[in-house]
PDB file of N, CA and C in Angstrom:
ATOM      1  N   UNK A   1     110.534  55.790  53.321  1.00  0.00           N
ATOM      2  CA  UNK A   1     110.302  56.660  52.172  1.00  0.00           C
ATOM      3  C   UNK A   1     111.641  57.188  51.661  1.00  0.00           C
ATOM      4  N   UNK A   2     111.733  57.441  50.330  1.00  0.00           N
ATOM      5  CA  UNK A   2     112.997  57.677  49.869  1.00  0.00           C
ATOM      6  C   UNK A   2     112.970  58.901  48.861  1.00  0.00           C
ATOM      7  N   UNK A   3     113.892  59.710  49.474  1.00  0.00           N
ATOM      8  CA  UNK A   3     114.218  60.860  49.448  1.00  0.00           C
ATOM      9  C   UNK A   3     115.120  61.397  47.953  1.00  0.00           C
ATOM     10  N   UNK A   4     115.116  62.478  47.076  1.00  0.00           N
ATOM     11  CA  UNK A   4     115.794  63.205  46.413  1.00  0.00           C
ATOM     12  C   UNK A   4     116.910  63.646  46.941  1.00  0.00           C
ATOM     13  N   UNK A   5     118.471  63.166  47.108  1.00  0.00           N
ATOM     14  CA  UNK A   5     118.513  64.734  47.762  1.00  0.00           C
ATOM     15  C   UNK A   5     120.196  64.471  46.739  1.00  0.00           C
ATOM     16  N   UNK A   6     120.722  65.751  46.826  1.00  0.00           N
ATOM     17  CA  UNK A   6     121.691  66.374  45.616  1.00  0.00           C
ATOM     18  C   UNK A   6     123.380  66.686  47.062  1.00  0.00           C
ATOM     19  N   UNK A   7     123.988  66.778  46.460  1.00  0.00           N
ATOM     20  CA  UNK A   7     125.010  67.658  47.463  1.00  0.00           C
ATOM     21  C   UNK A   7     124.764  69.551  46.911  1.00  0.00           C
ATOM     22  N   UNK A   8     124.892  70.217  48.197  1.00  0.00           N
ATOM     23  CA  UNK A   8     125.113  71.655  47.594  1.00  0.00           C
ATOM     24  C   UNK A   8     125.795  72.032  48.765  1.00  0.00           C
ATOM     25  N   UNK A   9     126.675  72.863  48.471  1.00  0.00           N
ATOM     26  CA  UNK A   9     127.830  74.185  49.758  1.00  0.00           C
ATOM     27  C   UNK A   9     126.560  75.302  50.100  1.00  0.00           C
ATOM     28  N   UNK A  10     127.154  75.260  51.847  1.00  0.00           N
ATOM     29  CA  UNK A  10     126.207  76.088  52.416  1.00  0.00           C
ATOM     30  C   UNK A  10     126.925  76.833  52.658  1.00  0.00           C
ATOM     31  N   UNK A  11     125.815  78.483  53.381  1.00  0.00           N
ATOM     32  CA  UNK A  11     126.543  79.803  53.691  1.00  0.00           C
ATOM     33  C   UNK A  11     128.074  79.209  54.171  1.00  0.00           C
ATOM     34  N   UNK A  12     128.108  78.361  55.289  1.00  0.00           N
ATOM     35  CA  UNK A  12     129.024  78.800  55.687  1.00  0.00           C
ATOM     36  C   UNK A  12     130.296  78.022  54.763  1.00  0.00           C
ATOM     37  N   UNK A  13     130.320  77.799  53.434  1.00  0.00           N
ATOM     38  CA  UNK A  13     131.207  76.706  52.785  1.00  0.00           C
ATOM     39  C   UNK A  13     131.538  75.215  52.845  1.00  0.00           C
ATOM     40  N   UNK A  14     130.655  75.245  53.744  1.00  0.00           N
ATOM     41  CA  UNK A  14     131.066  73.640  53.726  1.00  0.00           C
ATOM     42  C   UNK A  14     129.924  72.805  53.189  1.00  0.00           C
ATOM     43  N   UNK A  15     130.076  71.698  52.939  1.00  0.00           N
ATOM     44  CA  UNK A  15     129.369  70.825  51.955  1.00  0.00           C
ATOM     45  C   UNK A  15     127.814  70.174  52.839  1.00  0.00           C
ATOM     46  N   UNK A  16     126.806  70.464  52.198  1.00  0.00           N
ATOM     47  CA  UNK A  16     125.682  69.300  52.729  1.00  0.00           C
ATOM     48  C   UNK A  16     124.561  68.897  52.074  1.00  0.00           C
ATOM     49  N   UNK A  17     123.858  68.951  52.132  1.00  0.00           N
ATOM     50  CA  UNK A  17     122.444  68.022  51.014  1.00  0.00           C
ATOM     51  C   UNK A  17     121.223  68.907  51.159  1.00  0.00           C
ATOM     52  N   UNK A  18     120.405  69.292  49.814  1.00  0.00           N
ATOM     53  CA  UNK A  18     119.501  69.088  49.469  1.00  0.00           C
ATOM     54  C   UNK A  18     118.477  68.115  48.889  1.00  0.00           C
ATOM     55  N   UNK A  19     117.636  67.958  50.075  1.00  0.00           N
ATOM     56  CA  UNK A  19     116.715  67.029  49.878  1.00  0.00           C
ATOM     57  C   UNK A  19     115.027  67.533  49.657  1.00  0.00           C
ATOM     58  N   UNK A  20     114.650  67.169  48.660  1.00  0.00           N
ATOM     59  CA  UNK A  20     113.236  66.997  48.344  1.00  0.00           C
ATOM     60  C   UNK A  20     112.693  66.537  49.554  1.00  0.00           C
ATOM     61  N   UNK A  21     111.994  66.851  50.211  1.00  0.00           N
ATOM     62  CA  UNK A  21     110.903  66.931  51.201  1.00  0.00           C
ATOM     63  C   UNK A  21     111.476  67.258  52.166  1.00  0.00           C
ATOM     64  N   UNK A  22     110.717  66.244  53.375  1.00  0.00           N
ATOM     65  CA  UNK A  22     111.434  66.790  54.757  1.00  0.00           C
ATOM     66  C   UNK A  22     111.905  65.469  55.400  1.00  0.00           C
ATOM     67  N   UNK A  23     112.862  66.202  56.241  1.00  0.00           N
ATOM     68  CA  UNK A  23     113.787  65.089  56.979  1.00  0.00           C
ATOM     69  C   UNK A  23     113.953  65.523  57.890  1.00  0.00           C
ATOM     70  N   UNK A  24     114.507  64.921  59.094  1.00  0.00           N
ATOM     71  CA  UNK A  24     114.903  64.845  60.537  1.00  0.00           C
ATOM     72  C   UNK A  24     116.406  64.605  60.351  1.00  0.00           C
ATOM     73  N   UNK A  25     116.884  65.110  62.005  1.00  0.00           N
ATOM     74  CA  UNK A  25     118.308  64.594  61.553  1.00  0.00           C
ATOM     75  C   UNK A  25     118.527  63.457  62.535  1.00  0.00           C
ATOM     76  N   UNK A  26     119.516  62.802  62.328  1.00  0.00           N
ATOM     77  CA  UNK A  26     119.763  61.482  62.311  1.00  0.00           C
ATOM     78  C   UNK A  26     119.068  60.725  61.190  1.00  0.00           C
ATOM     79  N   UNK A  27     118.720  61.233  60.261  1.00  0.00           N
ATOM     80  CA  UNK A  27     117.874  60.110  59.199  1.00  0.00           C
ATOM     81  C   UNK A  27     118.668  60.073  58.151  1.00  0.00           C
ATOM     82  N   UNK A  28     118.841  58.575  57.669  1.00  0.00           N
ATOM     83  CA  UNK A  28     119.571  58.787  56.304  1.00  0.00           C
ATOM     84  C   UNK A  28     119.275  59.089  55.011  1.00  0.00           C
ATOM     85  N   UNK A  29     119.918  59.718  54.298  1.00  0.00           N
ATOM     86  CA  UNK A  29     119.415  60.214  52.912  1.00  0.00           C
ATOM     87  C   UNK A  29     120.450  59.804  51.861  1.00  0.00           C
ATOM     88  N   UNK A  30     120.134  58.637  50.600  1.00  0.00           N
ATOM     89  CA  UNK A  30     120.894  58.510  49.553  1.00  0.00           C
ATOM     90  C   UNK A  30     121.008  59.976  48.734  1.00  0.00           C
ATOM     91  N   UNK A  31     122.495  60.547  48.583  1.00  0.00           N
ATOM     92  CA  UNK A  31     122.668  61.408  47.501  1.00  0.00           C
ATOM     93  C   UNK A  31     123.546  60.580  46.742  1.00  0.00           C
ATOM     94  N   UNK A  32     122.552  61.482  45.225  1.00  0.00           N
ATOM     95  CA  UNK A  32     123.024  61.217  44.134  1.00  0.00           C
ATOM     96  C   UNK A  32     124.186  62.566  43.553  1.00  0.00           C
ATOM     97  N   UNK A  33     125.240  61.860  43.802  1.00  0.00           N
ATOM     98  CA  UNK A  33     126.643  62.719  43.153  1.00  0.00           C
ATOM     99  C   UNK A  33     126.701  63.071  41.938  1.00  0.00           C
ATOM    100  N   UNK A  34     127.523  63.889  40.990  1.00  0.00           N
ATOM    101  CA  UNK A  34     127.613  64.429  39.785  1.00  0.00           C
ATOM    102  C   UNK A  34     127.571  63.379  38.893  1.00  0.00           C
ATOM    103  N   UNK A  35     128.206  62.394  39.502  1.00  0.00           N
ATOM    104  CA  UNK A  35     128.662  61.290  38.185  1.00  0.00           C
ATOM    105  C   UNK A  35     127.924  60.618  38.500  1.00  0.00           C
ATOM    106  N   UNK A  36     126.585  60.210  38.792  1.00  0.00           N
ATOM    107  CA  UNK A  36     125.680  59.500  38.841  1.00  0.00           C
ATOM    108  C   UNK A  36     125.840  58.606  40.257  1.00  0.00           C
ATOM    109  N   UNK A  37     126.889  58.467  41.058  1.00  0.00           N
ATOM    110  CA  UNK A  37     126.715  57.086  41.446  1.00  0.00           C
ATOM    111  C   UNK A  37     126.233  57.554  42.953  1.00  0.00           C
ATOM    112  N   UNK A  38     125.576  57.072  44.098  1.00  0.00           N
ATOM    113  CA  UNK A  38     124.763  57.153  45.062  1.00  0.00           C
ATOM    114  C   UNK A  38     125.763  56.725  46.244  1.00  0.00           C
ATOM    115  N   UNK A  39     125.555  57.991  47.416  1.00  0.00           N
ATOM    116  CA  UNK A  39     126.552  58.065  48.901  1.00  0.00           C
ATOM    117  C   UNK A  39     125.102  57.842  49.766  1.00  0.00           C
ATOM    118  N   UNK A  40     125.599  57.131  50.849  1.00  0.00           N
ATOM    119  CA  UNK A  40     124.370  57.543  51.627  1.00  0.00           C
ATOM    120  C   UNK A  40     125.019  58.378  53.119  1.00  0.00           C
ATOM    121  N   UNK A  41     124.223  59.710  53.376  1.00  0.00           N
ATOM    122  CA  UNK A  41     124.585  60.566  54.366  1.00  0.00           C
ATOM    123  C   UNK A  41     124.089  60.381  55.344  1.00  0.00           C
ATOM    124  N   UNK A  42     124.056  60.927  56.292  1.00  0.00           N
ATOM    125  CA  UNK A  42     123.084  61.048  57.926  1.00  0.00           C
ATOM    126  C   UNK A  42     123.398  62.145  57.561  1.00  0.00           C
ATOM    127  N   UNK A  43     121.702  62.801  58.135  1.00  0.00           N
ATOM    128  CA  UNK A  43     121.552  64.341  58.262  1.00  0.00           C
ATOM    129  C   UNK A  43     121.805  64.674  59.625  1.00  0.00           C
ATOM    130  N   UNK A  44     122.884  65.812  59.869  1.00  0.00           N
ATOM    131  CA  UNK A  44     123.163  65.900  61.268  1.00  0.00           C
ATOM    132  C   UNK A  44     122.631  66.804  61.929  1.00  0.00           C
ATOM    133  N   UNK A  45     121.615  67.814  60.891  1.00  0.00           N
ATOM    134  CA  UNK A  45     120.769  68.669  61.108  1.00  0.00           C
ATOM    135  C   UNK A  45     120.028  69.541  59.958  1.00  0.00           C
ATOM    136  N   UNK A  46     118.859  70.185  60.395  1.00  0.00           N
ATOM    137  CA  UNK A  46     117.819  70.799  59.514  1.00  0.00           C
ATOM    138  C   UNK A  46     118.340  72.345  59.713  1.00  0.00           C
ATOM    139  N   UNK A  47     118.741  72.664  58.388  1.00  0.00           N
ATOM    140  CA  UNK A  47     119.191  74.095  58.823  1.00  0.00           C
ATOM    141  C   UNK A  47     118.348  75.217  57.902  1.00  0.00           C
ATOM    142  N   UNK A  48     117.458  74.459  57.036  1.00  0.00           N
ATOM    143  CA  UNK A  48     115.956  75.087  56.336  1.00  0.00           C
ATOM    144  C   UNK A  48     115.080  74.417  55.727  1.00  0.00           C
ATOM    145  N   UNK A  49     114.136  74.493  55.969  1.00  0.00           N
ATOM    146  CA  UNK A  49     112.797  73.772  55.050  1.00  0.00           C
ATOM    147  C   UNK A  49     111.910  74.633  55.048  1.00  0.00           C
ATOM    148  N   UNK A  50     111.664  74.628  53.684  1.00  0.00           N
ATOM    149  CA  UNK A  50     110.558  75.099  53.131  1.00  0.00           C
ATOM    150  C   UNK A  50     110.231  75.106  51.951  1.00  0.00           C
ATOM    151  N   UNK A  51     109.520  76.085  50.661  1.00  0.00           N
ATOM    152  CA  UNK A  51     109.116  75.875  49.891  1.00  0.00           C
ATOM    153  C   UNK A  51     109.674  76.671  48.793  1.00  0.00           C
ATOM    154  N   UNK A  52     110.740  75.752  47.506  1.00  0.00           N
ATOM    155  CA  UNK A  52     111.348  75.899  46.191  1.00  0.00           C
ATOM    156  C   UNK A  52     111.116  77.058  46.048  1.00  0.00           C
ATOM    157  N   UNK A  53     111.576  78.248  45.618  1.00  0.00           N
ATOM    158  CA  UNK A  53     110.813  79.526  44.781  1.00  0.00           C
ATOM    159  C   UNK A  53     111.079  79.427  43.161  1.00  0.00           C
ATOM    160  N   UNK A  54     111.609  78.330  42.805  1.00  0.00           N
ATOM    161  CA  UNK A  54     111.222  78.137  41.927  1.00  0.00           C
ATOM    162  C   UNK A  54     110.188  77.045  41.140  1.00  0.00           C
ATOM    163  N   UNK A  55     110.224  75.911  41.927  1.00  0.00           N
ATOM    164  CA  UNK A  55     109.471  74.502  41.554  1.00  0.00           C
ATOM    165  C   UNK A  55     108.155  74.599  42.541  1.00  0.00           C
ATOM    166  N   UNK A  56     108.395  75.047  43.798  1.00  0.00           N
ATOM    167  CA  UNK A  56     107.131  75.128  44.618  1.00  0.00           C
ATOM    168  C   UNK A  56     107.361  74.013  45.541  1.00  0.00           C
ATOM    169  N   UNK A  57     108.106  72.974  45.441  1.00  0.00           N
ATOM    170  CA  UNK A  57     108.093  71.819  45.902  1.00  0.00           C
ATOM    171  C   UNK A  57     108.411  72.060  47.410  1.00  0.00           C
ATOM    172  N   UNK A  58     108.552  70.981  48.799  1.00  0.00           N
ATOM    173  CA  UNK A  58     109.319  71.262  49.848  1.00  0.00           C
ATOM    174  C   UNK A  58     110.564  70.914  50.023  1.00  0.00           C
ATOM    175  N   UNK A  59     111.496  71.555  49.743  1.00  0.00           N
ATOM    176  CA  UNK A  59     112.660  70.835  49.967  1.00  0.00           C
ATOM    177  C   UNK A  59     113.398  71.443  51.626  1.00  0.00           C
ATOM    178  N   UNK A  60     115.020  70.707  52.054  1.00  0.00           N
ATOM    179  CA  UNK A  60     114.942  70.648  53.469  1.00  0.00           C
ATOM    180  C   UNK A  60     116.552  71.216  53.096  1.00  0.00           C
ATOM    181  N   UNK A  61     117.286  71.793  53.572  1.00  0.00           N
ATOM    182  CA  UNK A  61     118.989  72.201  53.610  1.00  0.00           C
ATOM    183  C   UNK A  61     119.609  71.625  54.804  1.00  0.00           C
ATOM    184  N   UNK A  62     120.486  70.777  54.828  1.00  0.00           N
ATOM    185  CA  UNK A  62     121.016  70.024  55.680  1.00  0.00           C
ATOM    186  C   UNK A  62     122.113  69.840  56.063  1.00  0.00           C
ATOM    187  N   UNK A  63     122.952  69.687  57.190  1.00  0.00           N
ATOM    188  CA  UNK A  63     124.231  69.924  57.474  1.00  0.00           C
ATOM    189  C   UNK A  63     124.278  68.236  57.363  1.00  0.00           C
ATOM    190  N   UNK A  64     125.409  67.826  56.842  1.00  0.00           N
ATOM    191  CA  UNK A  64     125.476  66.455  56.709  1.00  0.00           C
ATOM    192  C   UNK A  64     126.503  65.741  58.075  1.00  0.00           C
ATOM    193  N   UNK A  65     126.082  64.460  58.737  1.00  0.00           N
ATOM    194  CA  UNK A  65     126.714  64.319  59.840  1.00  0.00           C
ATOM    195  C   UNK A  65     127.952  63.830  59.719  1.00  0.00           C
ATOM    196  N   UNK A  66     128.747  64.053  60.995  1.00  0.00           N
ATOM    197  CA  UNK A  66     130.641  63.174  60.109  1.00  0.00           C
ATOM    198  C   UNK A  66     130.903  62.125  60.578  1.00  0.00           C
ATOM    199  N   UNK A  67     131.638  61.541  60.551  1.00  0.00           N
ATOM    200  CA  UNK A  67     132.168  60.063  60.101  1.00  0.00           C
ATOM    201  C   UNK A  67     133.292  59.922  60.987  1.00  0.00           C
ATOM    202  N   UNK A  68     133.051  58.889  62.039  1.00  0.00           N
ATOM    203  CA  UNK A  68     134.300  58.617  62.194  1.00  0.00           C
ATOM    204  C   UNK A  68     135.342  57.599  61.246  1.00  0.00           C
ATOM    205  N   UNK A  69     134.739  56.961  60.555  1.00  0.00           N
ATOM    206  CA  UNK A  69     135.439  56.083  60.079  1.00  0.00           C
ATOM    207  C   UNK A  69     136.083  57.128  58.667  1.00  0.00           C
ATOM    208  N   UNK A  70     135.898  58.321  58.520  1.00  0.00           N
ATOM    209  CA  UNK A  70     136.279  58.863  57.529  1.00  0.00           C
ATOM    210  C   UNK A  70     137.300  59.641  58.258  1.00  0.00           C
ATOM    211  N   UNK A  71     137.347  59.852  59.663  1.00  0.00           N
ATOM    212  CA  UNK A  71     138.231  60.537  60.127  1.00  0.00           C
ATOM    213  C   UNK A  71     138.257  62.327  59.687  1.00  0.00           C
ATOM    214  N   UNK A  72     136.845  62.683  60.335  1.00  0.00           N
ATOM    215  CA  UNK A  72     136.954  64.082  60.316  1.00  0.00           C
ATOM    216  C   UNK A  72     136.990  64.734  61.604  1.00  0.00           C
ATOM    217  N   UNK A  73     138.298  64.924  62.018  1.00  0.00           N
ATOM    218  CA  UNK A  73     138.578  65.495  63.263  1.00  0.00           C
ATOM    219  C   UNK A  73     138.739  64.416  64.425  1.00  0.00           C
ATOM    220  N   UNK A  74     138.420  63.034  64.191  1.00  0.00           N
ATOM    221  CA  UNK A  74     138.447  61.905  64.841  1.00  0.00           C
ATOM    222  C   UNK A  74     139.315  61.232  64.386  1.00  0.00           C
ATOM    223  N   UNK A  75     140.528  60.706  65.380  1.00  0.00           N
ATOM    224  CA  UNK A  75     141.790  59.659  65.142  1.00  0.00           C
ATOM    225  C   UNK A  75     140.619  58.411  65.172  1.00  0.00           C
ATOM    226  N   UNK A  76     141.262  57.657  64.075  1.00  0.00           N
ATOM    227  CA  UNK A  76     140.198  56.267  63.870  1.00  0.00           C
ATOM    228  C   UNK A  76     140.824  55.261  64.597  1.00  0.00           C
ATOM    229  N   UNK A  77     142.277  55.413  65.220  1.00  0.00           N
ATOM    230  CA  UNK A  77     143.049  54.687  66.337  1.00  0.00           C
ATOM    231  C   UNK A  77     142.298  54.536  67.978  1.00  0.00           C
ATOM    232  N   UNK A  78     142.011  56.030  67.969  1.00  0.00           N
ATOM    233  CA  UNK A  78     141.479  56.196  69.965  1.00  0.00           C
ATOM    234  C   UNK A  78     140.375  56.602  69.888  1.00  0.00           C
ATOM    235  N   UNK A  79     140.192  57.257  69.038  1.00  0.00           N
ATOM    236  CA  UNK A  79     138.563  58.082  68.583  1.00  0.00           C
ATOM    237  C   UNK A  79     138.730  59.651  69.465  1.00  0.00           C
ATOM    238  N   UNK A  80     139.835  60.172  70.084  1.00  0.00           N
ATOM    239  CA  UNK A  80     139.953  61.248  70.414  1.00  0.00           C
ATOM    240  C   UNK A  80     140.229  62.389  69.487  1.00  0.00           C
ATOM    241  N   UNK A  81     140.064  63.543  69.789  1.00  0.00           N
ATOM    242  CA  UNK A  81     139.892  64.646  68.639  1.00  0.00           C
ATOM    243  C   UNK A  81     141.341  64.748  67.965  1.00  0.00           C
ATOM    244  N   UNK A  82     141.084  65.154  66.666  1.00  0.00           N
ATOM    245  CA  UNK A  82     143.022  65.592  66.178  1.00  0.00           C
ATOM    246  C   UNK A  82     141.810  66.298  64.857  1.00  0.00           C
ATOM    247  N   UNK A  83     143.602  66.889  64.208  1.00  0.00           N
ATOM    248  CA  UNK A  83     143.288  67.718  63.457  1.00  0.00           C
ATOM    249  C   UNK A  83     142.209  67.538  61.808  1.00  0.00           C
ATOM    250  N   UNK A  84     141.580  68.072  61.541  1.00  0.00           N
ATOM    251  CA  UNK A  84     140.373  67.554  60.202  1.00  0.00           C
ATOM    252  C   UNK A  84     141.189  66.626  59.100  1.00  0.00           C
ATOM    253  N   UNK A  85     142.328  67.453  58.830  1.00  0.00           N
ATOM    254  CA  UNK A  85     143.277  66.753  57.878  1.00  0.00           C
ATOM    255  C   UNK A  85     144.134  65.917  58.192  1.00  0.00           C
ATOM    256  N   UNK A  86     144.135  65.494  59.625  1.00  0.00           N
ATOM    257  CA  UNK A  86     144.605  63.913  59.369  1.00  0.00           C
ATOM    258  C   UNK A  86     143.516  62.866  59.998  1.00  0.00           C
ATOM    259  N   UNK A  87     144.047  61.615  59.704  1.00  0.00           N
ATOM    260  CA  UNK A  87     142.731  60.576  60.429  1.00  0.00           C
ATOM    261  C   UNK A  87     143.820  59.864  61.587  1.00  0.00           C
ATOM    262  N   UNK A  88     144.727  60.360  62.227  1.00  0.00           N
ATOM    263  CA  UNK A  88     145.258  59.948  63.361  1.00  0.00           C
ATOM    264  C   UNK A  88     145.717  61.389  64.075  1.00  0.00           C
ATOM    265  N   UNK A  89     145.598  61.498  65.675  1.00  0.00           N
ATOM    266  CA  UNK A  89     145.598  62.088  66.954  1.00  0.00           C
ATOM    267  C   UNK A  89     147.846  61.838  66.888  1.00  0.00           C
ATOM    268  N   UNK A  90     148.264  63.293  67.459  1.00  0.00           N
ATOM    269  CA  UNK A  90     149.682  62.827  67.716  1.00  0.00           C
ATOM    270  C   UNK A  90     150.285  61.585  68.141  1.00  0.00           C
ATOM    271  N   UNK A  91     148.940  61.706  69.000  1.00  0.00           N
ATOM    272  CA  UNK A  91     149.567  60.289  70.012  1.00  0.00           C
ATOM    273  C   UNK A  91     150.193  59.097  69.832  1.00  0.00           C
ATOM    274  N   UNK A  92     148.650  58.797  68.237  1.00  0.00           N
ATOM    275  CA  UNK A  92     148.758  57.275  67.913  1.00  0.00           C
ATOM    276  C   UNK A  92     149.553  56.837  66.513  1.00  0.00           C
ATOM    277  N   UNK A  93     150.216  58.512  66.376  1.00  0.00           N
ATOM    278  CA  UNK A  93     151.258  58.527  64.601  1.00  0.00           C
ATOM    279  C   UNK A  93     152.446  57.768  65.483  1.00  0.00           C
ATOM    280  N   UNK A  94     153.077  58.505  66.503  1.00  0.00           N
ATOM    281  CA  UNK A  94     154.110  57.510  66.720  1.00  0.00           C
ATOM    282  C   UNK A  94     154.312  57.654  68.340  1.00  0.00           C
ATOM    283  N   UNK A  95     153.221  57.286  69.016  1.00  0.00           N
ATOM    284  CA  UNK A  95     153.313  57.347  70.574  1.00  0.00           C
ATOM    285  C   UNK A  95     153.615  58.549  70.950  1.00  0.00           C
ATOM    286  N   UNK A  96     153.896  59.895  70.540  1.00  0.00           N
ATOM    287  CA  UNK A  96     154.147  61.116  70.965  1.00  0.00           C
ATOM    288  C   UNK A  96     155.195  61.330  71.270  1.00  0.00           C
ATOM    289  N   UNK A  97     156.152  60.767  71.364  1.00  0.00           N
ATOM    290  CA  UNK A  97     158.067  60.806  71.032  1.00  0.00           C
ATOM    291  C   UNK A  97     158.130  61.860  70.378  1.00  0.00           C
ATOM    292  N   UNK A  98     158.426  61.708  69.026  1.00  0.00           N
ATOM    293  CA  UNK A  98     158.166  63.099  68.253  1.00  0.00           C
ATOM    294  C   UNK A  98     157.333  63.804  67.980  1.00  0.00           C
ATOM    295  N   UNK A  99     156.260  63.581  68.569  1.00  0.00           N
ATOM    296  CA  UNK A  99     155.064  64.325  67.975  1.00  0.00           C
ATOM    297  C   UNK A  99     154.871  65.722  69.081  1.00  0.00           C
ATOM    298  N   UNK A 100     155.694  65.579  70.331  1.00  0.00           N
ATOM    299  CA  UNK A 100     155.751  66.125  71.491  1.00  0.00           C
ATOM    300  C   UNK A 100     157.129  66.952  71.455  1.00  0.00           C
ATOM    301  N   UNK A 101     158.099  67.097  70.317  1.00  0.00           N
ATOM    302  CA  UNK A 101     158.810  67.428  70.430  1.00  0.00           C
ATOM    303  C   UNK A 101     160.183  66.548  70.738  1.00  0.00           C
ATOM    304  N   UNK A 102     160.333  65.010  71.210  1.00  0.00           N
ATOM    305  CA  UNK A 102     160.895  64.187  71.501  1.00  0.00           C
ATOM    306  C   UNK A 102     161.351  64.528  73.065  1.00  0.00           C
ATOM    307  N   UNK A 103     160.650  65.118  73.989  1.00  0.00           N
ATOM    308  CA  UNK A 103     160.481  65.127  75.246  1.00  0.00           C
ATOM    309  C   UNK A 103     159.368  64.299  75.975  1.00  0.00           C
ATOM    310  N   UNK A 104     159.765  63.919  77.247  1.00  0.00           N
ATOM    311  CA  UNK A 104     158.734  63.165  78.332  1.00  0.00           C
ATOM    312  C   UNK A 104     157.727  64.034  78.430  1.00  0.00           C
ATOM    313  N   UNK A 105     156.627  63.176  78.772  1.00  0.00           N
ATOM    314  CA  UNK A 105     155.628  63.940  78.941  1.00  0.00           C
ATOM    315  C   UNK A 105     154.500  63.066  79.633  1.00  0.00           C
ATOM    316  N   UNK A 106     153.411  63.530  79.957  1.00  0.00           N
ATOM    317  CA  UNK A 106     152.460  62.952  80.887  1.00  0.00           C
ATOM    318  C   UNK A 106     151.213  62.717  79.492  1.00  0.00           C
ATOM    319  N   UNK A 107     150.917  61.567  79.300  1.00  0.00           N
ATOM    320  CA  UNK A 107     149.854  61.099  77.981  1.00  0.00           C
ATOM    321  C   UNK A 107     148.333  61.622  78.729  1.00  0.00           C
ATOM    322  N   UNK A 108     147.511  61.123  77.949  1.00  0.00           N
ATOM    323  CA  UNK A 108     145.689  61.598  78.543  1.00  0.00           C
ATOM    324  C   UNK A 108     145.591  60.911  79.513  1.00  0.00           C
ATOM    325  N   UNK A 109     146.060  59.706  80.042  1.00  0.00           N
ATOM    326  CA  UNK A 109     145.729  58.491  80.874  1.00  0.00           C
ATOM    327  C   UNK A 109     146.933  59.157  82.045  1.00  0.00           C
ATOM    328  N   UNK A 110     147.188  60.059  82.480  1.00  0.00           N
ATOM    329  CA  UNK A 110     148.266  60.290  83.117  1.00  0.00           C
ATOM    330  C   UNK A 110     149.571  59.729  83.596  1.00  0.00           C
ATOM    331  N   UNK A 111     149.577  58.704  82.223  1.00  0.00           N
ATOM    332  CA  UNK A 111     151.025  57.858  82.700  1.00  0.00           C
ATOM    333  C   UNK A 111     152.090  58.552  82.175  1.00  0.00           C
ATOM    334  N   UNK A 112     153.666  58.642  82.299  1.00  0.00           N
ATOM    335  CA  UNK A 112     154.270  59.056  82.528  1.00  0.00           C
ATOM    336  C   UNK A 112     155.211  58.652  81.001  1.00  0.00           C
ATOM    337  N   UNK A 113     155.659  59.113  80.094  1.00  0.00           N
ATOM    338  CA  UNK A 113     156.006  58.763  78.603  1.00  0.00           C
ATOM    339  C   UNK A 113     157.366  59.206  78.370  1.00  0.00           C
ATOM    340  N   UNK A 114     158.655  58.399  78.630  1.00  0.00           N
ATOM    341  CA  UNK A 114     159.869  58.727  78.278  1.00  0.00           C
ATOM    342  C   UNK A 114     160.197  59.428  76.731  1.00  0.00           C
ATOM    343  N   UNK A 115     160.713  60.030  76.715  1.00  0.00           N
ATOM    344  CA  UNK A 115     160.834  60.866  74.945  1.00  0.00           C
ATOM    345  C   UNK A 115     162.030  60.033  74.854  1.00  0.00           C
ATOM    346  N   UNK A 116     162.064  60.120  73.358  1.00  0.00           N
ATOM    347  CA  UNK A 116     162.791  59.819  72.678  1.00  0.00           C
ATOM    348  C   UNK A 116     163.616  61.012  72.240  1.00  0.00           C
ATOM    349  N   UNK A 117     165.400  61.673  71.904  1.00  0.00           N
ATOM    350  CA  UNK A 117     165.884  62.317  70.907  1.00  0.00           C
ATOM    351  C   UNK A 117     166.506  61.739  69.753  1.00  0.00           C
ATOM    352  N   UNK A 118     166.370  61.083  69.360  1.00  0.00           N
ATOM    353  CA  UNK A 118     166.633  60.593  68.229  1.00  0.00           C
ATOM    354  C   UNK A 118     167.205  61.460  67.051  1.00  0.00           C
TER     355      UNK A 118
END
């Protein structure tokens, strides 16, 4: 069955979908964007459903799920956490040479990583 659903910002500012009826999460929902053209989301959760106060209809408020391949908070190199605004982890920008300060250091795998000063 195929779903209505719009983008709208929730309380807490960040972006997720209104959808006409009801949904589960893990289910996907095509939104239709401003400029007409169609994303499809995973709902990563139900954070209200119930009934329009203005149309009457049921609609559902949804936290939309993230992406690794979009790289939100996930290096798309190791898949370990790094920061929202980049899509690579220190590690895998340049082995952690500089990213560490250009000192040795012990990596996640506990091997042992000569620095570079360059």
């Amino acid at each position: 069955m195929s779903h209505k659903a719009t983008y709208t910002q929730l309380r807490d500012q960040s972006w997720g979908v209104r959808v006409i009826g009801t949904v589960a999460a893990g289910q996907a929902v095509v939104v239709t964007k401003k400029d007409g053209t169609l994303k499809t989301e995973i709902v990563a959760r139900v954070l209200w459903s119930g009934h329009d106060s203005k149309t009457g209809t049921v609609v559902s408020l949804c936290s939309i799920g993230s992406s690794r391949r979009q790289g939100r908070g996930i290096c798309v190199s190791c898949g370990e956490q790094c920061n929202p605004r980049y899509r690579k982890c220190l590690d895998c920008v340049d082995g952690g040479g500089n990213a560490h300060g250009g000192m040795s250091y012990y990596d996640r795998n506990g091997n042992f990583v000569l620095g570079d000063d360059d």
